[in-house]
C-alpha atoms as a PDB file:
ATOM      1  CA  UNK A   1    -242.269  -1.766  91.643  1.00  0.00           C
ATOM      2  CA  UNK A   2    -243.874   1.091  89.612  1.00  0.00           C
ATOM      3  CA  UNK A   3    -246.758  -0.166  86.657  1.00  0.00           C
ATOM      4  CA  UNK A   4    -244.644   0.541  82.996  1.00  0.00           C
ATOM      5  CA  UNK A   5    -245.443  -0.730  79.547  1.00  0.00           C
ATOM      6  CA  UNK A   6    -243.941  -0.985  76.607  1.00  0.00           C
ATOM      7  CA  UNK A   7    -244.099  -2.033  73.133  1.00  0.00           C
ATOM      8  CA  UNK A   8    -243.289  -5.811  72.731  1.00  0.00           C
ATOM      9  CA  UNK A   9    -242.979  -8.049  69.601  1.00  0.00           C
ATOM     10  CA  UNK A  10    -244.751 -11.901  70.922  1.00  0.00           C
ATOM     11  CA  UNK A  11    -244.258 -15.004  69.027  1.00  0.00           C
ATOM     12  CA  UNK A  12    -247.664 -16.546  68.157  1.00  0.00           C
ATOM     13  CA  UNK A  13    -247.995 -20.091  67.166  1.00  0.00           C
ATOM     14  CA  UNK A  14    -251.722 -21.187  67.125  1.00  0.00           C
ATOM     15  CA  UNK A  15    -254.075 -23.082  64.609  1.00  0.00           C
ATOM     16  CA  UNK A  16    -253.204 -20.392  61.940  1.00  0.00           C
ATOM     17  CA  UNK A  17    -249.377 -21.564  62.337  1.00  0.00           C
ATOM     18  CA  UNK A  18    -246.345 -19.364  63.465  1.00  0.00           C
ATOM     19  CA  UNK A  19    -247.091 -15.911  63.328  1.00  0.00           C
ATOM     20  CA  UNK A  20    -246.008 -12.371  65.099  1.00  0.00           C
ATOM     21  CA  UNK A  21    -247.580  -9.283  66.764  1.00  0.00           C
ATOM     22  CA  UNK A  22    -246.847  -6.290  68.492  1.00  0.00           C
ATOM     23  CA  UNK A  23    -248.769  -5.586  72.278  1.00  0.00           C
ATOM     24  CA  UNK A  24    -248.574  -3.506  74.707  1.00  0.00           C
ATOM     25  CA  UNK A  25    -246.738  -5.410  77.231  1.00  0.00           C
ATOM     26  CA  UNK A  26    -247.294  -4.300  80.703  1.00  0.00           C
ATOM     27  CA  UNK A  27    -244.599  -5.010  83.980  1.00  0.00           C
ATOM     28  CA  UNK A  28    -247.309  -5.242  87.027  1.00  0.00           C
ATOM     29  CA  UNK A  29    -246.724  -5.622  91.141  1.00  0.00           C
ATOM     30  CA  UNK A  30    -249.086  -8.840  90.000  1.00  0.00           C
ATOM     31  CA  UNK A  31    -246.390 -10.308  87.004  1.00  0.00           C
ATOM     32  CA  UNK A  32    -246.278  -9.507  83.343  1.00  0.00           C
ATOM     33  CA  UNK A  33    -249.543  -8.578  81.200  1.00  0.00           C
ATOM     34  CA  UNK A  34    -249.853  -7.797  77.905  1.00  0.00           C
ATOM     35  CA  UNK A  35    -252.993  -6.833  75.271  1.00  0.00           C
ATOM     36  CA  UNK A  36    -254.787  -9.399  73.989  1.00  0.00           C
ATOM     37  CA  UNK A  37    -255.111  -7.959  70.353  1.00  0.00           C
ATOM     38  CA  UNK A  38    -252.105  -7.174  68.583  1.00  0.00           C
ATOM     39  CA  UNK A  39    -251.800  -3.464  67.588  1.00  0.00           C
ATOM     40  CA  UNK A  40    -249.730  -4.940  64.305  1.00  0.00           C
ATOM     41  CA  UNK A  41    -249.608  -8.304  62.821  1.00  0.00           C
ATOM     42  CA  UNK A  42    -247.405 -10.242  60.350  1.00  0.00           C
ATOM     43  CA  UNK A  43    -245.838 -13.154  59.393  1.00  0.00           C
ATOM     44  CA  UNK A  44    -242.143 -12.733  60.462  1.00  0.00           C
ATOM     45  CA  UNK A  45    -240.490  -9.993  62.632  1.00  0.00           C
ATOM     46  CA  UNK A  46    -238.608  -8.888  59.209  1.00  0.00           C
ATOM     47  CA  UNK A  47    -242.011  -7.885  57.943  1.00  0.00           C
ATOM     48  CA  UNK A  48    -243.342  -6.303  61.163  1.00  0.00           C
ATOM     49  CA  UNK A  49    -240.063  -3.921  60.655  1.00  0.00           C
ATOM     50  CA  UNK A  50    -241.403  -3.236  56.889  1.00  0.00           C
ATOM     51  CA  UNK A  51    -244.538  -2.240  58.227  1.00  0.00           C
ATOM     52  CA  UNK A  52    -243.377   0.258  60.979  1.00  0.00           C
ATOM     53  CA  UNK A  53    -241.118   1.544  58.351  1.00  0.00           C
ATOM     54  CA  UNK A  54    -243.711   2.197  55.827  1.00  0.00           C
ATOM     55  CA  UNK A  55    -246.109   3.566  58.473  1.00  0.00           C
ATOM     56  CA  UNK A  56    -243.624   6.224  59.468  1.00  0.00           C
ATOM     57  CA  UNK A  57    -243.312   7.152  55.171  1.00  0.00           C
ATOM     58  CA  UNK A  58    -246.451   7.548  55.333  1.00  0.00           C
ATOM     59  CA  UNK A  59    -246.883  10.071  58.688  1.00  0.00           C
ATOM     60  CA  UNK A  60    -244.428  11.938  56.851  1.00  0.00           C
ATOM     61  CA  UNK A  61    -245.717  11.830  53.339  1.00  0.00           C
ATOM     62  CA  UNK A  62    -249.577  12.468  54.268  1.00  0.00           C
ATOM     63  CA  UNK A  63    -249.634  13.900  57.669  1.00  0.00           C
ATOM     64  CA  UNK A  64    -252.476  14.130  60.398  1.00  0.00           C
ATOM     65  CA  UNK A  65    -256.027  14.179  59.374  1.00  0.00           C
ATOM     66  CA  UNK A  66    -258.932  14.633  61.343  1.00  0.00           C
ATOM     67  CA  UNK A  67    -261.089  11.630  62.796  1.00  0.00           C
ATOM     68  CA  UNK A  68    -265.073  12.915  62.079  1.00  0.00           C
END
């Protein structure tokens, strides 16, 4: 089995309560894997949706800038 990966939404529920992020979520020879740190956070998966959809407004709306 080839290595793929994929953006994955994981259910969190730790000493800061019941939360959700989005890893990279990796399918191994060696079993499942996934990124430690989130690349997005937030309290339900309705408001990880808001994000993403507000992210992409905002590609749109301001573009690409350059990282000095």
């Amino acid at each position: 089995m080839a290595s793929n990966w994929h953006y994955q939404v994981m259910r969190h529920d730790d000493d800061l309560g019941v939360w959700y992020g989005v890893h990279e979520y990796y399918n191994l020879p060696s079993g499942p894997g996934w990124t430690m740190t989130p690349l997005l956070t937030g309290e339900s998966v309705e408001e990880l949706k808001e994000i993403l959809k507000m992210i992409e407004q905002d590609i749109y709306k301001h573009g690409v800038k350059d990282y000095e």
